[in-house]
Protein backbone atom coordinates (compact mmCIF):
# COMPACT_ATOMS: atom_id res chain seq x y z
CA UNK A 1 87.16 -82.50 237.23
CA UNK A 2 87.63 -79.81 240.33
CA UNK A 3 85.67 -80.59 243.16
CA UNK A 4 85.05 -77.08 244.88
CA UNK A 5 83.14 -79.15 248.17
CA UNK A 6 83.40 -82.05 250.27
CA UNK A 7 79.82 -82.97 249.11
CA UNK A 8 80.88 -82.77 245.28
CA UNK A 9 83.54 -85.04 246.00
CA UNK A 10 81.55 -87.33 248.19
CA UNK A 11 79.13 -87.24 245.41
CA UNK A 12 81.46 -87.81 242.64
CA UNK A 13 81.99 -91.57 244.23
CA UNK A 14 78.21 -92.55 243.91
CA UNK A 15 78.25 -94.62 240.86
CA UNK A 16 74.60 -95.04 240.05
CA UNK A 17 73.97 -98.99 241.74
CA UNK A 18 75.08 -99.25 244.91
CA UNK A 19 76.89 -97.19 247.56
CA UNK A 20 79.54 -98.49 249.87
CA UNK A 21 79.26 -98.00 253.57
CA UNK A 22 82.46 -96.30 253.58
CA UNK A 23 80.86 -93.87 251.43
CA UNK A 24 77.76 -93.34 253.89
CA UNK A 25 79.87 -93.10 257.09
CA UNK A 26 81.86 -90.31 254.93
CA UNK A 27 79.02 -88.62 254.23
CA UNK A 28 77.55 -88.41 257.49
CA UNK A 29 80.54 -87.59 259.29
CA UNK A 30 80.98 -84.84 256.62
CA UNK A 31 77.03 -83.43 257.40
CA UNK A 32 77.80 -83.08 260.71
CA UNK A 33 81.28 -81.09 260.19
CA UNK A 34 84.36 -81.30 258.24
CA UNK A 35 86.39 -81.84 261.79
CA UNK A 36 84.10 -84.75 262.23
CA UNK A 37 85.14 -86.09 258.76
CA UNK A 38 88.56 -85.67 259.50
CA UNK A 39 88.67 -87.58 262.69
CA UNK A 40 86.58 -90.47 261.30
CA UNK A 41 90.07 -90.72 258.41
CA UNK A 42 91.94 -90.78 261.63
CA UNK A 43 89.96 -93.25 263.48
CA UNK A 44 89.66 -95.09 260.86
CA UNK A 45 92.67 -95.39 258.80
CA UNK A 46 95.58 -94.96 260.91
CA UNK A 47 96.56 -98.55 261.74
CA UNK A 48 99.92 -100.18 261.76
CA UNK A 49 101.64 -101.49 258.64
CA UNK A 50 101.37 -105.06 260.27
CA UNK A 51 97.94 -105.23 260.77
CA UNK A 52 95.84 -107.94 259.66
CA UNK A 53 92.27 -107.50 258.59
CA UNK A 54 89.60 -109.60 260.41
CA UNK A 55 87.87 -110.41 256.77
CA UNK A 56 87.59 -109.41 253.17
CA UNK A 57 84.70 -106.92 254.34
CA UNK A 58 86.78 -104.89 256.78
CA UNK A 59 89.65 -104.33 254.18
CA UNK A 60 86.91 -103.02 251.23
CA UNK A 61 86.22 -100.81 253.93
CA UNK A 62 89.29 -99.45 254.80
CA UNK A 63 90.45 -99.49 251.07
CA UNK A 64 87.25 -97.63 250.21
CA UNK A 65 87.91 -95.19 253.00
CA UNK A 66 91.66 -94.24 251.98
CA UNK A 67 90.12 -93.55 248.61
CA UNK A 68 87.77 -91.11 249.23
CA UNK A 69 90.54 -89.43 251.98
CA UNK A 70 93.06 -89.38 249.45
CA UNK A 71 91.01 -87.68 246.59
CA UNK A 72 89.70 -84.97 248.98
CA UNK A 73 92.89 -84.56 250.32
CA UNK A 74 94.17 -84.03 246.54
CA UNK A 75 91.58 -81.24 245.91
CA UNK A 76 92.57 -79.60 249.22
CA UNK A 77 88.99 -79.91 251.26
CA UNK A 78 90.56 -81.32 254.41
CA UNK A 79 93.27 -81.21 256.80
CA UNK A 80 93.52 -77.66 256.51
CA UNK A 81 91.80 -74.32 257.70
CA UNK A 82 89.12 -74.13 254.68
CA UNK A 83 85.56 -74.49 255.75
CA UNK A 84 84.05 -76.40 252.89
């Protein structure tokens, strides 16, 4: 599948039952603009290699997170000059 938008991508991660909050703070970062997007991935999931999660909650979170960057990343709909 080719995702041709951040919000097709987004969308392609809502499974039907439940929606993580990962996936809601993507998606309203994303409504508000794709730089905002961006800098919640950087807020969010540049952290040293050492670091230790406070709980099991956090790290879904952050797992959840580095999965949606990564698969927009993979179609090319951020970190680059495309307005999407």
């Amino acid at each position: 599948m080719k995702f041709e938008s951040i919000k097709d991508c987004l969308d392609s991660f809502i499974d039907g039952y439940s929606t993580s909050e990962a996936l809601i703070d993507a998606t309203n970062a994303s409504r508000q603009s794709k730089e905002s997007l961006e800098k919640l991935f950087d807020e969010q999931l540049w952290i040293p290699e050492s670091y230790v999660f406070d709980n099991e909650e956090d790290e879904r979170y952050y797992k959840a997170l580095a999965q949606i960057e990564e698969r927009l990343v993979a179609y090319g709909l951020i970190y680059n000059e495309r307005y999407c």
